[in-house]
N, C-alpha and C. Protein backbone atom coordinates (compact mmCIF):
# COMPACT_ATOMS: atom_id res chain seq x y z
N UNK A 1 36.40 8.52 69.75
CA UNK A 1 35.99 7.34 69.03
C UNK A 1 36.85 6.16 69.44
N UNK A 2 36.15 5.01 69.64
CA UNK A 2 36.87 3.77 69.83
C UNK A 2 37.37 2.93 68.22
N UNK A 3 38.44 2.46 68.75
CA UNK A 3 39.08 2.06 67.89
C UNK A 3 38.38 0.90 66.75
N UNK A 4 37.35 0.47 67.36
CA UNK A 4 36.62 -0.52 66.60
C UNK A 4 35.64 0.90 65.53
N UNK A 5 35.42 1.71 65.98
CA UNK A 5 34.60 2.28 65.00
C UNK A 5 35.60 2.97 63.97
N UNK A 6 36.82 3.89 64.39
CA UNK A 6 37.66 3.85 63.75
C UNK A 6 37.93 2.65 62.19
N UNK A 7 37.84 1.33 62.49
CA UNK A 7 38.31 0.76 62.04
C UNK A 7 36.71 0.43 60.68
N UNK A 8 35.98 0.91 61.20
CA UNK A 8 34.65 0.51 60.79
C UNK A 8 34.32 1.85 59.98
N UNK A 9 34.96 3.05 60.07
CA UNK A 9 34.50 4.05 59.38
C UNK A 9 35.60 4.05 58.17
N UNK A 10 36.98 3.54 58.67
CA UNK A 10 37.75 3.80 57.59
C UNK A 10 37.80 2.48 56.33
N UNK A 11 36.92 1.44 56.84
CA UNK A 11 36.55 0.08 56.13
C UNK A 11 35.37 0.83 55.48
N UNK A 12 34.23 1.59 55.76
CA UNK A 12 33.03 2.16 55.17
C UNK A 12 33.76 2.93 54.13
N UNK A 13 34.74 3.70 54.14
CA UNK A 13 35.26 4.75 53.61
C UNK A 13 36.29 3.95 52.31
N UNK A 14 36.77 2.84 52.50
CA UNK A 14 37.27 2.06 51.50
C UNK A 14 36.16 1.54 50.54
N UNK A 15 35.21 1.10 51.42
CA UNK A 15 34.11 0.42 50.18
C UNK A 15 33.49 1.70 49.66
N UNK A 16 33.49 3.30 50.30
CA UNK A 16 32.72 4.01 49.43
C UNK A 16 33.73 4.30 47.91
N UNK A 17 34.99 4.24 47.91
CA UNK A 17 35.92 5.03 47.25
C UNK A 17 35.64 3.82 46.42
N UNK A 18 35.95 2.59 46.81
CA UNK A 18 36.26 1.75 45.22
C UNK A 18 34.38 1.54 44.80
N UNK A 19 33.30 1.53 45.69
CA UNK A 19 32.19 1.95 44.43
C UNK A 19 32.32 3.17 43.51
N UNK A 20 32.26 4.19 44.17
CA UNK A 20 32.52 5.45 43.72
C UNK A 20 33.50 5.42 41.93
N UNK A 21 34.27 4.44 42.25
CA UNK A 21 35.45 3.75 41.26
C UNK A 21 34.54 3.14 40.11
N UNK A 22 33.55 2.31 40.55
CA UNK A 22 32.86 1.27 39.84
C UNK A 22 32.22 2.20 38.94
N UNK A 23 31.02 3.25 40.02
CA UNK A 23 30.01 4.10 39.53
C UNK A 23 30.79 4.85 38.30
N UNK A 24 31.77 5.31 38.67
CA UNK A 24 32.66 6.48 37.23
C UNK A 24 32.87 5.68 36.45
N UNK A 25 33.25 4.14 36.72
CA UNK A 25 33.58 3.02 35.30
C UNK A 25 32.29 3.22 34.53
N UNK A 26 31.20 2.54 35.13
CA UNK A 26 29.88 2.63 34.81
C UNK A 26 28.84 4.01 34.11
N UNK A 27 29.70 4.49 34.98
CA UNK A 27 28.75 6.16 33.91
C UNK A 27 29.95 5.99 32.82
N UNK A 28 31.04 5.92 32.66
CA UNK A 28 31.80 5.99 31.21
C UNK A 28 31.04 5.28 30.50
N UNK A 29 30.92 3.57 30.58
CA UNK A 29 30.60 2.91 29.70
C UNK A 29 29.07 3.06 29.16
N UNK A 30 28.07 3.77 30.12
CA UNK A 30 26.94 4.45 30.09
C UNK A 30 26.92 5.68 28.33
N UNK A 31 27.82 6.58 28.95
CA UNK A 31 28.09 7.54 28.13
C UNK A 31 28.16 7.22 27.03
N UNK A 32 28.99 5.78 26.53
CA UNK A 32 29.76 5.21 25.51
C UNK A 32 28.67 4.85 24.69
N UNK A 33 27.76 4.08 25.09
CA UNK A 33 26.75 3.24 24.91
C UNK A 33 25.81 4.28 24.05
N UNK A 34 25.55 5.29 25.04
CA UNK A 34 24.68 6.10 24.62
C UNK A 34 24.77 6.61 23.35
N UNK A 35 26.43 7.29 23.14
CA UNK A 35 27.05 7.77 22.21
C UNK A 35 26.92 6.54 20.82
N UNK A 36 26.80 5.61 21.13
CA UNK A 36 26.90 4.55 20.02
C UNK A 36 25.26 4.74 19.67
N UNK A 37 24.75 4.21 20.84
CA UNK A 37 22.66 4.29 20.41
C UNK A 37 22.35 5.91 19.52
N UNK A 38 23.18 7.09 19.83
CA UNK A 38 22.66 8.24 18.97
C UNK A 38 23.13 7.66 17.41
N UNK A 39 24.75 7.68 17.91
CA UNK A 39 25.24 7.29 15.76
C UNK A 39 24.35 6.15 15.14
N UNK A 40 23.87 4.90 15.84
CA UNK A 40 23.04 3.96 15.08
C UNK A 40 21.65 4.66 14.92
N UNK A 41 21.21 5.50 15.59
CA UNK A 41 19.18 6.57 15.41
C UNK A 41 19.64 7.07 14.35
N UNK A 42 20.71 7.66 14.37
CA UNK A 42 21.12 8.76 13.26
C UNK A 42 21.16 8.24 11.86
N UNK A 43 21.80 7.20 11.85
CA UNK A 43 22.06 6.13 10.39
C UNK A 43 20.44 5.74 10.45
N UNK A 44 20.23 5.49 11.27
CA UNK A 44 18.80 4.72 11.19
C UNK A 44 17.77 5.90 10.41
N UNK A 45 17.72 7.02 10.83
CA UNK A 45 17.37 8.11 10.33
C UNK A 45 17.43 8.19 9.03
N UNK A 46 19.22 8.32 8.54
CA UNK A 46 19.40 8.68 7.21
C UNK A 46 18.99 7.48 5.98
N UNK A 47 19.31 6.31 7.05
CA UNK A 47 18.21 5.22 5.84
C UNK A 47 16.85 4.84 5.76
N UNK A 48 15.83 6.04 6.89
CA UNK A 48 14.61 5.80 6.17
C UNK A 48 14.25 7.26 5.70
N UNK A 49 15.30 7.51 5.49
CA UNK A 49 14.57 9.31 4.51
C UNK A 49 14.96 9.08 3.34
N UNK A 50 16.15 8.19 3.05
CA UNK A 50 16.51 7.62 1.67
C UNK A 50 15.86 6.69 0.61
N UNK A 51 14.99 5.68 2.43
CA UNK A 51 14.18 4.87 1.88
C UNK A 51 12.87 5.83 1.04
N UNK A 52 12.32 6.43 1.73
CA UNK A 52 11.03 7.35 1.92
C UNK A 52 11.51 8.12 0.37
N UNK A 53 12.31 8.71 -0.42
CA UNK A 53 12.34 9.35 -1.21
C UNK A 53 12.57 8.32 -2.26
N UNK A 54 12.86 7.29 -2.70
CA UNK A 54 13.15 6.01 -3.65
C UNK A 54 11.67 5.73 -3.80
N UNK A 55 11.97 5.72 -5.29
CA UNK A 55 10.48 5.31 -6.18
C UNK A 55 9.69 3.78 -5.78
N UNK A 56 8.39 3.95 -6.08
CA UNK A 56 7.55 2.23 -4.85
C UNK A 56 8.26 1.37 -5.97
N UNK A 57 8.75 1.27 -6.58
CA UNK A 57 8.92 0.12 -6.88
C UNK A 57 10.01 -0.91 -5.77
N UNK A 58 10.78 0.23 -5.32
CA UNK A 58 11.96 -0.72 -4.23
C UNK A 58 11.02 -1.02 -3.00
N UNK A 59 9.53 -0.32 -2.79
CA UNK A 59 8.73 -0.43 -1.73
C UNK A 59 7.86 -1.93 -2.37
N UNK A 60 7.86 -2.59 -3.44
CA UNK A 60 7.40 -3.16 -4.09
C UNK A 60 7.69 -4.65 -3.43
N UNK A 61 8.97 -4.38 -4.02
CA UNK A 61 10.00 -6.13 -3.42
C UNK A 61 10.53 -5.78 -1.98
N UNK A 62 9.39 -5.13 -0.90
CA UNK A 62 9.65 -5.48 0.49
C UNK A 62 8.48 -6.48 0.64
N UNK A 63 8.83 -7.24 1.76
CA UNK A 63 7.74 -8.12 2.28
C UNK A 63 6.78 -8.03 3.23
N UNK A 64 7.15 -6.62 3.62
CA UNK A 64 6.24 -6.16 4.22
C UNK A 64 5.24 -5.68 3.62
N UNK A 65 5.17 -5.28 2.57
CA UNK A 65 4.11 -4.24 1.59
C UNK A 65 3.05 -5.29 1.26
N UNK A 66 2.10 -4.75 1.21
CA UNK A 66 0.66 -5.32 0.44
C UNK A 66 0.52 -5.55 -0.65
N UNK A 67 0.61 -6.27 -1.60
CA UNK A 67 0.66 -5.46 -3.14
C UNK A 67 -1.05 -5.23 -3.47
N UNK A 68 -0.91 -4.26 -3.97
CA UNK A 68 -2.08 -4.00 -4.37
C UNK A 68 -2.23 -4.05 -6.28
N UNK A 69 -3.49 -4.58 -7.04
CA UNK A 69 -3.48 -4.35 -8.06
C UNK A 69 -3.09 -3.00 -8.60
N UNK A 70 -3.54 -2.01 -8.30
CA UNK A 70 -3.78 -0.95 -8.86
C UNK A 70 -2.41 -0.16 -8.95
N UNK A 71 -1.18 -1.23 -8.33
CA UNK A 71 0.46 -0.52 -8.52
C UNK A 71 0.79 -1.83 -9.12
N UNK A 72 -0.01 -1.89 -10.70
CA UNK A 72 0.43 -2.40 -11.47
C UNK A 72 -0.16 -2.22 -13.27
N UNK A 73 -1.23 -0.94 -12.53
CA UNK A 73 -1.37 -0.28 -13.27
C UNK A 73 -0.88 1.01 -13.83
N UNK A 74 -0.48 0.84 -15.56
CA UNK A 74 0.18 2.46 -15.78
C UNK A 74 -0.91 3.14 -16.84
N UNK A 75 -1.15 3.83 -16.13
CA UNK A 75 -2.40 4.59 -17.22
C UNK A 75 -1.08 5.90 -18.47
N UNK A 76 -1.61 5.52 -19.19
CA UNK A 76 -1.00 6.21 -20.21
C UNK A 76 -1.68 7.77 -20.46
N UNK A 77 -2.09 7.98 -21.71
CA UNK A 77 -2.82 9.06 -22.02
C UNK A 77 -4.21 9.55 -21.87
N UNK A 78 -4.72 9.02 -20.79
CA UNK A 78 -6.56 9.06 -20.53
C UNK A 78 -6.85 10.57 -20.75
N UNK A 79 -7.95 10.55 -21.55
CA UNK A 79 -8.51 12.01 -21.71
C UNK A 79 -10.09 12.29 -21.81
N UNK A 80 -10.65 12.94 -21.35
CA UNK A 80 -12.11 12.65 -21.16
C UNK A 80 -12.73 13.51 -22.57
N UNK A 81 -13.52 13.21 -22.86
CA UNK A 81 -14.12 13.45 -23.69
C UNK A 81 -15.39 15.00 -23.43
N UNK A 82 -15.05 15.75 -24.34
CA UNK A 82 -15.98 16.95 -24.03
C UNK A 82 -17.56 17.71 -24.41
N UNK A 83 -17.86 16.07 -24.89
CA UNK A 83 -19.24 15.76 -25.32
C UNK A 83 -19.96 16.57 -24.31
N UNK A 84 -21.11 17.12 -24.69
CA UNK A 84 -22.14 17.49 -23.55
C UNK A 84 -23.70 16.53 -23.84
N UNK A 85 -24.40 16.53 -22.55
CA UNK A 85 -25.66 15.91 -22.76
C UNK A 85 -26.83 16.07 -23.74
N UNK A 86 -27.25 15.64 -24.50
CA UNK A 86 -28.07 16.07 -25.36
C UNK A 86 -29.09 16.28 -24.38
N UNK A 87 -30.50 16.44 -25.16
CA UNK A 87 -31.73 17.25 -24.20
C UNK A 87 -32.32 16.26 -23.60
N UNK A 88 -32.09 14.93 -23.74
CA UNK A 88 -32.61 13.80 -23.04
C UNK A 88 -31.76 13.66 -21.72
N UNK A 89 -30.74 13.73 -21.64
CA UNK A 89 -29.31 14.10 -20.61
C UNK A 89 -28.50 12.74 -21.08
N UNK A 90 -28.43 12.39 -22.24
CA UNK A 90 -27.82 11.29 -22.62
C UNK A 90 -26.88 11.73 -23.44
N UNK A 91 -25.15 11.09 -23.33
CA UNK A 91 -23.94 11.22 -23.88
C UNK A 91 -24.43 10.41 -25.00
N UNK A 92 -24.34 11.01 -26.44
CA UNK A 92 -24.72 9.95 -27.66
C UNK A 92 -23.71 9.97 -28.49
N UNK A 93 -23.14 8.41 -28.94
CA UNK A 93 -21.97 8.30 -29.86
C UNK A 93 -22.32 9.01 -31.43
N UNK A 94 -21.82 9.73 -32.32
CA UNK A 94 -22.01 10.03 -33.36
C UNK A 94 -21.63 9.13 -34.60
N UNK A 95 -20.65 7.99 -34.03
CA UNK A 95 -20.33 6.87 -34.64
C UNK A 95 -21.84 5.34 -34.49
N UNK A 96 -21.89 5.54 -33.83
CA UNK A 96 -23.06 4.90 -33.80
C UNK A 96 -24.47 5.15 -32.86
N UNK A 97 -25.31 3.91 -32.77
CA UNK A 97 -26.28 4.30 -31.85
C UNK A 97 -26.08 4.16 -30.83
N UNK A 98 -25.01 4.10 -29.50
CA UNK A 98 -24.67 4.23 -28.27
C UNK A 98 -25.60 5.33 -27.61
N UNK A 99 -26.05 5.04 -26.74
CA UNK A 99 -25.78 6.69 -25.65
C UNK A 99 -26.26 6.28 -24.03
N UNK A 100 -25.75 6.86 -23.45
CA UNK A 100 -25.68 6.65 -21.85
C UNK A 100 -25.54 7.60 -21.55
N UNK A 101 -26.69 8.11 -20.00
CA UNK A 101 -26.18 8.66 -19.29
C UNK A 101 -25.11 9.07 -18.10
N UNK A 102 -23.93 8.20 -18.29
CA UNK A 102 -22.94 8.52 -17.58
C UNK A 102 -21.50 8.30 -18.73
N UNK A 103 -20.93 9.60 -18.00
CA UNK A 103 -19.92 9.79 -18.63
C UNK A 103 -18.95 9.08 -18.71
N UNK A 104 -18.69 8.74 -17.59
CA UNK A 104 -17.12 7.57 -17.86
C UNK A 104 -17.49 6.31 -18.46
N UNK A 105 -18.75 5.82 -18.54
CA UNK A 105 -19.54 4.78 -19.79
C UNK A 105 -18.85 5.13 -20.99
N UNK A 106 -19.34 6.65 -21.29
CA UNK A 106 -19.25 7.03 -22.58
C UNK A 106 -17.82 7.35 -23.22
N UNK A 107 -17.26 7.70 -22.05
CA UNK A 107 -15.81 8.06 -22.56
C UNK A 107 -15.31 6.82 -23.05
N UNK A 108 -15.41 5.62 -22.53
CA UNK A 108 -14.61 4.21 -22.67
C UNK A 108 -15.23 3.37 -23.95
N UNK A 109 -16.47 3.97 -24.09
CA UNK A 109 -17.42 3.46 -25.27
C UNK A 109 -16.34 4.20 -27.05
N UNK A 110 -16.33 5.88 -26.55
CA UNK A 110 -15.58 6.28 -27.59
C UNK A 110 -14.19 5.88 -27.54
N UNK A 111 -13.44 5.62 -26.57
CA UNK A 111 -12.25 5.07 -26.83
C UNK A 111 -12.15 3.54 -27.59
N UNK A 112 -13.45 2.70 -27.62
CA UNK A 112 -13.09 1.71 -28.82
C UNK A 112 -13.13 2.05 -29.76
N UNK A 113 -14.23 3.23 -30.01
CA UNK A 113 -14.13 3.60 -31.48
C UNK A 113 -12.65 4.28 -32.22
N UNK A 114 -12.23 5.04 -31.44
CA UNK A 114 -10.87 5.32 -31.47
C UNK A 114 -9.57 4.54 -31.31
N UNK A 115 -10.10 3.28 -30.55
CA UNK A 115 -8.75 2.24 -30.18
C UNK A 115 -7.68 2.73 -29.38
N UNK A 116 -8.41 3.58 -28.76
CA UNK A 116 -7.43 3.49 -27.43
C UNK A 116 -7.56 3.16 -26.31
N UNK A 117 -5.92 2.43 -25.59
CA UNK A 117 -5.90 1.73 -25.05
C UNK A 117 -5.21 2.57 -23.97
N UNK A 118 -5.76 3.08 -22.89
CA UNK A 118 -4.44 3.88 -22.23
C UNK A 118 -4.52 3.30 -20.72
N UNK A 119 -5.12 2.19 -20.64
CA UNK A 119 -4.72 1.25 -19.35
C UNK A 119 -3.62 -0.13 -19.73
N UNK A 120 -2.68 0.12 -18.86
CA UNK A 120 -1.03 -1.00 -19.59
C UNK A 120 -1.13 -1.61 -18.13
N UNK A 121 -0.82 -3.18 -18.38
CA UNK A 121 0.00 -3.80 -17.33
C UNK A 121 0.83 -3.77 -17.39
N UNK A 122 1.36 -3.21 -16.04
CA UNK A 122 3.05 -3.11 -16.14
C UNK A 122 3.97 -4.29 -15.99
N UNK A 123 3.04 -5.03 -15.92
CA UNK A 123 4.01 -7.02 -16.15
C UNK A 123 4.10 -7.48 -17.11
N UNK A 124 3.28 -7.27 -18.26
CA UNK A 124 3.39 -8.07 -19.79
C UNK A 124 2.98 -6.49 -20.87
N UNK A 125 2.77 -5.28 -20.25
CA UNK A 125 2.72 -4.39 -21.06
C UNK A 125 1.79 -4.62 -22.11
N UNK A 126 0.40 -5.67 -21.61
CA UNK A 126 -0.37 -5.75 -22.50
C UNK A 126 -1.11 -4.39 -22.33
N UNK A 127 -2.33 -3.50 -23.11
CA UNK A 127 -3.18 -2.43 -23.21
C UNK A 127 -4.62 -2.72 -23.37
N UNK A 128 -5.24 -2.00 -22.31
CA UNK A 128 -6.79 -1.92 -22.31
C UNK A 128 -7.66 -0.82 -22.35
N UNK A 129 -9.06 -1.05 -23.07
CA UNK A 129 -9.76 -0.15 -22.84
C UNK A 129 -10.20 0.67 -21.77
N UNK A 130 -10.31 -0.45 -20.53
CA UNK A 130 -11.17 0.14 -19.96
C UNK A 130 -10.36 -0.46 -18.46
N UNK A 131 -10.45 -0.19 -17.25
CA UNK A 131 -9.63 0.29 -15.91
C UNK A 131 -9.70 -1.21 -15.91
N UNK A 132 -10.96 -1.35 -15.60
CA UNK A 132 -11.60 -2.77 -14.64
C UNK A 132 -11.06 -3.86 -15.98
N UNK A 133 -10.60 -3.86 -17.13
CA UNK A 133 -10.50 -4.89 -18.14
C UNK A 133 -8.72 -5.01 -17.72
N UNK A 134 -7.88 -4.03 -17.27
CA UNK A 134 -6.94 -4.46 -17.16
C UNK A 134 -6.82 -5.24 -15.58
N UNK A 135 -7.40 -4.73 -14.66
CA UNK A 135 -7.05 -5.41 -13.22
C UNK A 135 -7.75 -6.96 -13.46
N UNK A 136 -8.72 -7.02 -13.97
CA UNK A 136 -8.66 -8.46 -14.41
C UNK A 136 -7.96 -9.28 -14.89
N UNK A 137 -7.23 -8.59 -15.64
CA UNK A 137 -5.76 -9.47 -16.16
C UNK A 137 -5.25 -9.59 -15.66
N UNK A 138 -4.34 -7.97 -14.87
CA UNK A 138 -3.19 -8.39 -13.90
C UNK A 138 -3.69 -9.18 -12.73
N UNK A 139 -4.67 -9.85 -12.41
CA UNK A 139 -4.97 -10.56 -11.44
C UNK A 139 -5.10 -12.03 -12.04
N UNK A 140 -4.54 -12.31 -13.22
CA UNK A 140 -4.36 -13.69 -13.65
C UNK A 140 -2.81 -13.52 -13.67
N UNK A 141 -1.74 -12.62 -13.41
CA UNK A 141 -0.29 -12.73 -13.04
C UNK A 141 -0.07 -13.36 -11.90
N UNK A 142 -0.44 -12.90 -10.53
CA UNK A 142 -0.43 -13.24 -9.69
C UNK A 142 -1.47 -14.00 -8.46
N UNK A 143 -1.36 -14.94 -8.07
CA UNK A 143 -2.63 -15.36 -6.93
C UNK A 143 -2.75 -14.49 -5.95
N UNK A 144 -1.70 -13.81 -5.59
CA UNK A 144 -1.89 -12.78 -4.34
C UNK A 144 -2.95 -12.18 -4.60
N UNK A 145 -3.27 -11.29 -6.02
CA UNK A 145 -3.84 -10.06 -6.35
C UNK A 145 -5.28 -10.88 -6.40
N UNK A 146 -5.54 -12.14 -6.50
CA UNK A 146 -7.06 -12.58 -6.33
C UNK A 146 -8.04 -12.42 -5.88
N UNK A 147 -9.03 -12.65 -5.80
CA UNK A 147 -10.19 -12.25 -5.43
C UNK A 147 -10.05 -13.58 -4.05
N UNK A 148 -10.37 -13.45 -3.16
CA UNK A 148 -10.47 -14.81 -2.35
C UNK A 148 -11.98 -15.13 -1.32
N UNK A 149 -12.33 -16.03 -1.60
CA UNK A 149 -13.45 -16.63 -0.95
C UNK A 149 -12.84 -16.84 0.71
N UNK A 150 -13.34 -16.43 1.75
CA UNK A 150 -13.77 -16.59 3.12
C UNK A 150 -14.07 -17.93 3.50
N UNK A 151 -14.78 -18.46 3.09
CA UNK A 151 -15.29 -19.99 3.32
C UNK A 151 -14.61 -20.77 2.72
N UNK A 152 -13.97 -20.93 1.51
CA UNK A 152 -13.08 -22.06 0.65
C UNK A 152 -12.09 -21.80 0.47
N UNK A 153 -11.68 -20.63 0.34
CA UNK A 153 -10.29 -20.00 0.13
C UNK A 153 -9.86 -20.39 -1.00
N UNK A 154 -11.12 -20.61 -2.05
CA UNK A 154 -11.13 -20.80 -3.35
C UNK A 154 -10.84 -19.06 -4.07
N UNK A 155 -9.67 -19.37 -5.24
CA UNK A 155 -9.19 -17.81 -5.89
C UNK A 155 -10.38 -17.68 -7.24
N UNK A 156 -10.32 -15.61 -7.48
CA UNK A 156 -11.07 -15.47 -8.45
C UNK A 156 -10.57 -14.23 -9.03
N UNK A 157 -10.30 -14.41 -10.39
CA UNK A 157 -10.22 -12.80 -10.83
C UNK A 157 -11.15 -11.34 -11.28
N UNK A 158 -12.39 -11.99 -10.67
CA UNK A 158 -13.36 -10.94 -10.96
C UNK A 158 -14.47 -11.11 -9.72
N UNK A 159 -14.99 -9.72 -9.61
CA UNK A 159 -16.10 -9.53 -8.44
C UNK A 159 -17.46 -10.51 -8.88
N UNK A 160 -18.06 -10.55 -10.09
CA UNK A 160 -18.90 -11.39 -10.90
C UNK A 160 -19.00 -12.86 -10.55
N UNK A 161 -17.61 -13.55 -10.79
CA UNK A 161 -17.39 -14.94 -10.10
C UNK A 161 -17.82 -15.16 -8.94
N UNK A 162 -16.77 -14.78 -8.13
CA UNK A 162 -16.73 -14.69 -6.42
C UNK A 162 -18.09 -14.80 -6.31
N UNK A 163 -19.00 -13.65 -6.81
CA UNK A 163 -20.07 -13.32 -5.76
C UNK A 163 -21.14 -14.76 -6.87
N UNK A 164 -20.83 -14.77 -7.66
CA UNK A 164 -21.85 -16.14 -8.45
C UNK A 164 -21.22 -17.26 -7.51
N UNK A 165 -20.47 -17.40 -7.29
CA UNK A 165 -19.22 -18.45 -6.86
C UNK A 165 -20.68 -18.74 -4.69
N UNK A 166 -19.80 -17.36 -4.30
CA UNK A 166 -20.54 -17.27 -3.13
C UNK A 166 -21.86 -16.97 -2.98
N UNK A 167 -23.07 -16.98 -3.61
CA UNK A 167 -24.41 -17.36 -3.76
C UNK A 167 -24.48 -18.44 -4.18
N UNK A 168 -24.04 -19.20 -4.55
CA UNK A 168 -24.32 -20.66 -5.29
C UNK A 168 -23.71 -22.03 -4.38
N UNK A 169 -22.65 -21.66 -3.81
CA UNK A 169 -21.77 -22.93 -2.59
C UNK A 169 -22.07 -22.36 -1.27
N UNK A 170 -21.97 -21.16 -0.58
CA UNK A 170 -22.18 -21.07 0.47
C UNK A 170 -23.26 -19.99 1.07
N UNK A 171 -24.46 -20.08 -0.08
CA UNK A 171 -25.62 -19.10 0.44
C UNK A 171 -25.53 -17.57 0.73
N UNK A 172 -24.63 -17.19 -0.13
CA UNK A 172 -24.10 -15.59 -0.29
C UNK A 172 -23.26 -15.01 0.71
N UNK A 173 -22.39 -16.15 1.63
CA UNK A 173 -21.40 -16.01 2.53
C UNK A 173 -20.03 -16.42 1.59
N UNK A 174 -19.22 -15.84 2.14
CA UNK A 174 -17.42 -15.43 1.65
C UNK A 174 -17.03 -15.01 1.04
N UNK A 175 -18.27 -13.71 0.25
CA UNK A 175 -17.32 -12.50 -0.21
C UNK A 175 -18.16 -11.41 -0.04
N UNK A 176 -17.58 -9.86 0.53
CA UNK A 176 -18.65 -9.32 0.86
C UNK A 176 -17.66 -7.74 -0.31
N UNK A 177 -18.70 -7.30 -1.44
CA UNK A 177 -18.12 -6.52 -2.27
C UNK A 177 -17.51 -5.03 -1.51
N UNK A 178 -16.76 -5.05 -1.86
CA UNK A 178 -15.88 -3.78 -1.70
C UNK A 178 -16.75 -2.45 -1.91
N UNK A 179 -16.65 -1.38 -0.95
CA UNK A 179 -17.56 0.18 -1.50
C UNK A 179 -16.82 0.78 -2.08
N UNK A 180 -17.27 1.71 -3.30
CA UNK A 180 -16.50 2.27 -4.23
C UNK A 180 -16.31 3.61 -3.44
N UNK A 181 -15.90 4.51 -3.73
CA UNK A 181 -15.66 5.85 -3.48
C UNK A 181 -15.82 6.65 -4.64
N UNK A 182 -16.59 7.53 -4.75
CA UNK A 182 -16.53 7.80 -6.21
C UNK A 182 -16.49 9.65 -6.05
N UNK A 183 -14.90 9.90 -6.89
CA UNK A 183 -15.56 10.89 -6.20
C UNK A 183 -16.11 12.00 -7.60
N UNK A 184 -17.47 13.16 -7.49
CA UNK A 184 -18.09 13.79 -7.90
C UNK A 184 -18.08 15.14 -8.11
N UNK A 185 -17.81 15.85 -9.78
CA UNK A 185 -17.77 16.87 -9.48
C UNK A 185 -18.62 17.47 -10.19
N UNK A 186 -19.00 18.94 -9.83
CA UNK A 186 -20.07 19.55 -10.19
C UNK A 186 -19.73 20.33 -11.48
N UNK A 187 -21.10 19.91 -12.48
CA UNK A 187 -20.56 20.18 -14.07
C UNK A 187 -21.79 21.46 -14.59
């Protein structure tokens, strides 16, 4: 070997040793890093299993959450009534002349006669007869929980309005009713 390559292999051989230097700095601080990104997953971990087991109300006052009416309802003691159909297939009040053929009519019909109230807002702890009599209220607490028009972005606390509201200003455009789910069991 000539001395120029000599001089050129042992100059190659200096720049490999101090990368080589760099690379081991670099995988340490690699390692380090890494070691830090597991302990922060890990905490990160243990504060959403903490989150995840804490009652909605702390899910309540995030700003991410939706509020929905119906987590502001506390149903108390609801109990259905064990009336059967007379031969017409009609639930008939014995307190008066009521009768309907559907039951959850009838159940809410005998709960005035009885005065109970086992739908509560959980914001003013006022009590209602009937499901749909309390979300109407709690939807005069807040504007969020409103009913809202599409076209005016005019607020409402009942499906009744809205849709009188939207047949009458914009030709039965900006509110389109919600499908119920109902679910059915065999009696």
């Amino acid at each position: 070997m000539t001395a120029n390559m000599q001089i050129i292999a042992s100059k190659m051989d200096n720049l490999l040793s101090k990368n080589a230097e760099k690379i081991k700095i670099l995988e340490e601080k690699l390692s380090e890093n890494s070691d830090k990104t597991k302990k922060l997953e890990d905490n990160l971990a243990q504060d959403f299993e903490i989150d995840m087991e804490t009652n909605m109300d702390s899910t309540e006052n995030s700003q991410n959450v939706k509020k929905d009416v119906n987590d502001y309802i506390e149903i108390l003691n609801l109990k259905k009534t064990s009336i059967k159909r007379n031969n017409e297939g009609f639930f008939k009040c014995h307190d008066c002349d009521y009768k309907t053929p559907h039951s959850h009519n009838f159940d809410a019909h005998v709960r005035m006669h009885k005065k109970e109230k086992p739908f509560k807002c959980k914001l003013c702890n006022r009590q209602f007869t009937q499901k749909i009599s309390c979300i109407i209220h709690i939807r005069t607490h807040d504007d969020s929980l409103k009913l809202k028009c599409d076209v005016c972005d005019e607020l409402f606390i009942n499906e009744q309005t809205i849709l009188r509201h939207a047949t009458k200003a914009h030709d039965g455009l900006g509110y389109t009713r919600k499908k119920r789910i109902i679910k059915r069991t065999e009696s």
